[in-house]
N, C-alpha and C. Protein backbone atom coordinates (compact mmCIF):
# COMPACT_ATOMS: atom_id res chain seq x y z
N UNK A 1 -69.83 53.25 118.54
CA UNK A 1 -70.12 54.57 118.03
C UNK A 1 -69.49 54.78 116.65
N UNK A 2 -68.59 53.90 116.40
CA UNK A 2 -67.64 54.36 115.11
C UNK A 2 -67.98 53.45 113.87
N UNK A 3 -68.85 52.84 114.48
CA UNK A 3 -69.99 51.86 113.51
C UNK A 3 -71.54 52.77 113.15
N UNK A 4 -72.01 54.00 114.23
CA UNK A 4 -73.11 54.02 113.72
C UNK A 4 -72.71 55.64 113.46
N UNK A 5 -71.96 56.40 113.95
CA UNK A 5 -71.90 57.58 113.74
C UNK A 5 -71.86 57.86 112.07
N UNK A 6 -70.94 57.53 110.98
CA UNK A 6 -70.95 57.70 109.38
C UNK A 6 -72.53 56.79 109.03
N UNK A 7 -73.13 56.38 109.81
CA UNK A 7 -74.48 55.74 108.76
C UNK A 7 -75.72 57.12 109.10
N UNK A 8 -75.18 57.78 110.69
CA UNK A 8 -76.22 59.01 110.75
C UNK A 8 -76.00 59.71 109.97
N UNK A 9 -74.52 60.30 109.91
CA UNK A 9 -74.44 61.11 108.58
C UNK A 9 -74.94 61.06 107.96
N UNK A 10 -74.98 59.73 107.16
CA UNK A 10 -75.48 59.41 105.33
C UNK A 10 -76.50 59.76 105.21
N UNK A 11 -77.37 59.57 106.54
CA UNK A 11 -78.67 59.32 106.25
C UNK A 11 -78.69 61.28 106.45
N UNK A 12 -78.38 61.88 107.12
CA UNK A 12 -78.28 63.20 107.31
C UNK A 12 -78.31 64.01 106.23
N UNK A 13 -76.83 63.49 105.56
CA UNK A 13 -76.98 64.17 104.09
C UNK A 13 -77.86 63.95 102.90
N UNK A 14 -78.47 62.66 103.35
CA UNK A 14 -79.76 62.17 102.35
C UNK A 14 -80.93 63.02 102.33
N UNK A 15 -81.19 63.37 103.71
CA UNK A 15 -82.44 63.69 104.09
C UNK A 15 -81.91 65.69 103.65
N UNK A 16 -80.78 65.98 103.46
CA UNK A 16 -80.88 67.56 103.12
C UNK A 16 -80.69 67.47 101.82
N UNK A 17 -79.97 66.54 100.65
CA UNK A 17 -80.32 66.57 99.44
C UNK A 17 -81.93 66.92 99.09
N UNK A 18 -82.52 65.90 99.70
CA UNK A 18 -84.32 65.49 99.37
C UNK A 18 -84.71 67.02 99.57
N UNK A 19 -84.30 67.39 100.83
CA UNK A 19 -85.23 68.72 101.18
C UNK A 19 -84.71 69.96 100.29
N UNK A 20 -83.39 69.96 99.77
CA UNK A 20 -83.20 70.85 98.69
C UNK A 20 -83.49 70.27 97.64
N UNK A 21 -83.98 69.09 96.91
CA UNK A 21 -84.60 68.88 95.65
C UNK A 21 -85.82 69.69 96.02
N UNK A 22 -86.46 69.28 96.95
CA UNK A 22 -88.43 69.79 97.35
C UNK A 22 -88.01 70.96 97.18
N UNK A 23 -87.18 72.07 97.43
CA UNK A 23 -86.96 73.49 98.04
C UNK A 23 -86.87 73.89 96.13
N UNK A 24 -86.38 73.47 95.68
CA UNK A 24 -86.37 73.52 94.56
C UNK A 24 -87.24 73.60 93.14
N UNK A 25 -87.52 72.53 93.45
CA UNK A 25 -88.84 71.85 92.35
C UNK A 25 -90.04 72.51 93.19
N UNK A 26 -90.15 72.69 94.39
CA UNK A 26 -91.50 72.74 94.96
C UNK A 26 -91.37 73.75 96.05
N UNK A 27 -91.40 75.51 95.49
CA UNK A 27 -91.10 76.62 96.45
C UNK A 27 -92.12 76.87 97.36
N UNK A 28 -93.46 76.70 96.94
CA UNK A 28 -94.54 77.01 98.62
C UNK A 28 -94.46 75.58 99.22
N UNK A 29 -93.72 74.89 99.15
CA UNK A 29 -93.51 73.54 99.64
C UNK A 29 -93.82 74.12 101.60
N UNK A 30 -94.58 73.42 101.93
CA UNK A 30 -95.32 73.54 103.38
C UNK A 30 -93.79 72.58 104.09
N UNK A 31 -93.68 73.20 105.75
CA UNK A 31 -92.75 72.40 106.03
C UNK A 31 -93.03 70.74 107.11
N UNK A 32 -94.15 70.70 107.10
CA UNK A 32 -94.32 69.38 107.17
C UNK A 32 -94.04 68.15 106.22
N UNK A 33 -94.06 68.53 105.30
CA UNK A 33 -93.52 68.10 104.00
C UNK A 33 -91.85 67.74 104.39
N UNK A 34 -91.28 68.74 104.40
CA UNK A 34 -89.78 68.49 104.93
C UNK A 34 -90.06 67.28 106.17
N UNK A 35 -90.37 67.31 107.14
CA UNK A 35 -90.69 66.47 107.94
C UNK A 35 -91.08 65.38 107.81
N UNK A 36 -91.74 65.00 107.00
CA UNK A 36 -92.03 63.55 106.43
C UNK A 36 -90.90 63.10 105.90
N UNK A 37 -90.58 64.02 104.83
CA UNK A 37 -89.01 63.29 104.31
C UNK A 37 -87.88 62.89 105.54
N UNK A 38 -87.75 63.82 106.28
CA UNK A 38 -86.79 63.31 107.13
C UNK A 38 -87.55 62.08 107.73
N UNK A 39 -88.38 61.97 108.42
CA UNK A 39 -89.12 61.42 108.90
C UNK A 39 -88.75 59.55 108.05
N UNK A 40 -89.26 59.49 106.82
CA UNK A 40 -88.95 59.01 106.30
C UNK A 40 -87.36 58.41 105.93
N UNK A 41 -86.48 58.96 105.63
CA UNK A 41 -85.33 58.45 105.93
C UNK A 41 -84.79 57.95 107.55
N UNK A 42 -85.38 58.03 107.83
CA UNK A 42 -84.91 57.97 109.50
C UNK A 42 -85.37 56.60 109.61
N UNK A 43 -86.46 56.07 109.22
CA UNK A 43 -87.25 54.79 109.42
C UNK A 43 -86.24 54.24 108.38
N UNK A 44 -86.02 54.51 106.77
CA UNK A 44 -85.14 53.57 106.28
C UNK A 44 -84.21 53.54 106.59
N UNK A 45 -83.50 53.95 107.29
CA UNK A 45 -81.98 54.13 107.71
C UNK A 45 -81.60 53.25 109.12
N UNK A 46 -82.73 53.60 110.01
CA UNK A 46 -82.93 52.36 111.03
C UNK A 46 -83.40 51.28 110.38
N UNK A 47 -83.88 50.43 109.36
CA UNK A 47 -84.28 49.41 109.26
C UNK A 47 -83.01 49.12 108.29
N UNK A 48 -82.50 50.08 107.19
CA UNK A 48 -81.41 49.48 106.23
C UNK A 48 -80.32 49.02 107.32
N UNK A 49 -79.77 49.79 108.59
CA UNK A 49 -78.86 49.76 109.13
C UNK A 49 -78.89 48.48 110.55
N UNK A 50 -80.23 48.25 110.54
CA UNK A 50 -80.35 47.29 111.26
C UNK A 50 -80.06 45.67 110.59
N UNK A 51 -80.76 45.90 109.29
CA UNK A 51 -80.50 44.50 108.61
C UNK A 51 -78.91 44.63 108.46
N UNK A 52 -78.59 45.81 108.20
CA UNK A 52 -76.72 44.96 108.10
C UNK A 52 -76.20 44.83 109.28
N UNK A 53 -76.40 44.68 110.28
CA UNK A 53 -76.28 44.41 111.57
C UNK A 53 -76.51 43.09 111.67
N UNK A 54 -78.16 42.69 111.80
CA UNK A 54 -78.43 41.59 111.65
C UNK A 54 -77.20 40.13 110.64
N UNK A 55 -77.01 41.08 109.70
CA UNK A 55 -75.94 39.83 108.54
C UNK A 55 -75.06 40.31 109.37
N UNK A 56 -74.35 40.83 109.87
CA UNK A 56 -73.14 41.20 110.36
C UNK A 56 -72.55 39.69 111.43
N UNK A 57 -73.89 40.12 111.94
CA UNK A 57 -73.93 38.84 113.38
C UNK A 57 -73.72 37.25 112.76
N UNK A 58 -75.21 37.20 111.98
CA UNK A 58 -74.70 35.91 111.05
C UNK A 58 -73.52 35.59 110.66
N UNK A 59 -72.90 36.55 109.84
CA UNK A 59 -71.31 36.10 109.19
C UNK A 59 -70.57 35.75 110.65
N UNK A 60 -70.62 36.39 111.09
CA UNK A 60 -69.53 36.07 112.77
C UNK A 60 -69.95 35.04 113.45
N UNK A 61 -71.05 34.65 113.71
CA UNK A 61 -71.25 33.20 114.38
C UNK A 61 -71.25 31.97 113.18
N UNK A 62 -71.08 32.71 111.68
CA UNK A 62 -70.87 31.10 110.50
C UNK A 62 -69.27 31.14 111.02
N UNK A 63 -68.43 32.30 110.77
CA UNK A 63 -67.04 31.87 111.03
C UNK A 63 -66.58 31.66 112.56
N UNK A 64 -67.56 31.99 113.59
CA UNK A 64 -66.90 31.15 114.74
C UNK A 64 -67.54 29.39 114.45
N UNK A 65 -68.30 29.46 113.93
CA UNK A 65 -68.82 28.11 114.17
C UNK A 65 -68.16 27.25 113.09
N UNK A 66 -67.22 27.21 112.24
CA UNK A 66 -66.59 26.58 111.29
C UNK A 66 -65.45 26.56 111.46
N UNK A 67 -65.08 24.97 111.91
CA UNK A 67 -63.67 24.33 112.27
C UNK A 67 -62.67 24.28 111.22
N UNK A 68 -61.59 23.98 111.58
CA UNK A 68 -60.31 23.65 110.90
C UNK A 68 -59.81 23.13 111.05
N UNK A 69 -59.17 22.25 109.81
CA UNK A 69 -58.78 20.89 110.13
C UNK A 69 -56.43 21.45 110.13
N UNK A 70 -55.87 20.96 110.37
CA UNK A 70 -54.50 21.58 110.31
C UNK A 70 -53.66 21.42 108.98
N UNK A 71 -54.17 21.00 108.05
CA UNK A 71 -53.89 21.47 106.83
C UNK A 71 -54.84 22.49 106.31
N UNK A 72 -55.22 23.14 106.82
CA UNK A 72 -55.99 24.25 106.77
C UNK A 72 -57.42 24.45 105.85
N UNK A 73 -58.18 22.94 105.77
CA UNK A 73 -59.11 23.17 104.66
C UNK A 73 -60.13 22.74 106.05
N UNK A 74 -61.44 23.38 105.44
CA UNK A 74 -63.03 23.44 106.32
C UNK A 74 -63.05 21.66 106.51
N UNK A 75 -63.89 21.49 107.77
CA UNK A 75 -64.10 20.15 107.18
C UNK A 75 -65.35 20.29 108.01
């Protein structure tokens, strides 16, 4: 949880920047509109947050899988 809870945030506060730029620039702005945007960050945020997951795993099975010799260099 203490891995994904600050990436909902981000994406939280992303998605209310966007909707106060639209609220802004664009006042009869319809609210499906808002909805797409969120909508939209939600899909990049699961896929950005999944690929660093994905490398996450990689890096951890390169360094379990790489021995040491006892003078301490890779071999």
């Amino acid at each position: 949880m203490a891995y994904l809870l600050p990436r909902a945030v981000f994406v939280l506060v992303a998605w209310a920047m966007t909707c106060g730029l639209i609220k802004m620039l664009w006042l009869e702005a319809d609210p499906m509109i808002f909805g797409v945007a969120g909508a939209s960050w939600a899909c990049g945020g699961v896929a950005y947050f999944a690929y660093l997951s994905k490398l996450r795993r990689e890096i951890d099975d390169l360094q379990r899988n790489r021995r040491y010799s006892a003078d301490g260099s890779t071999t």
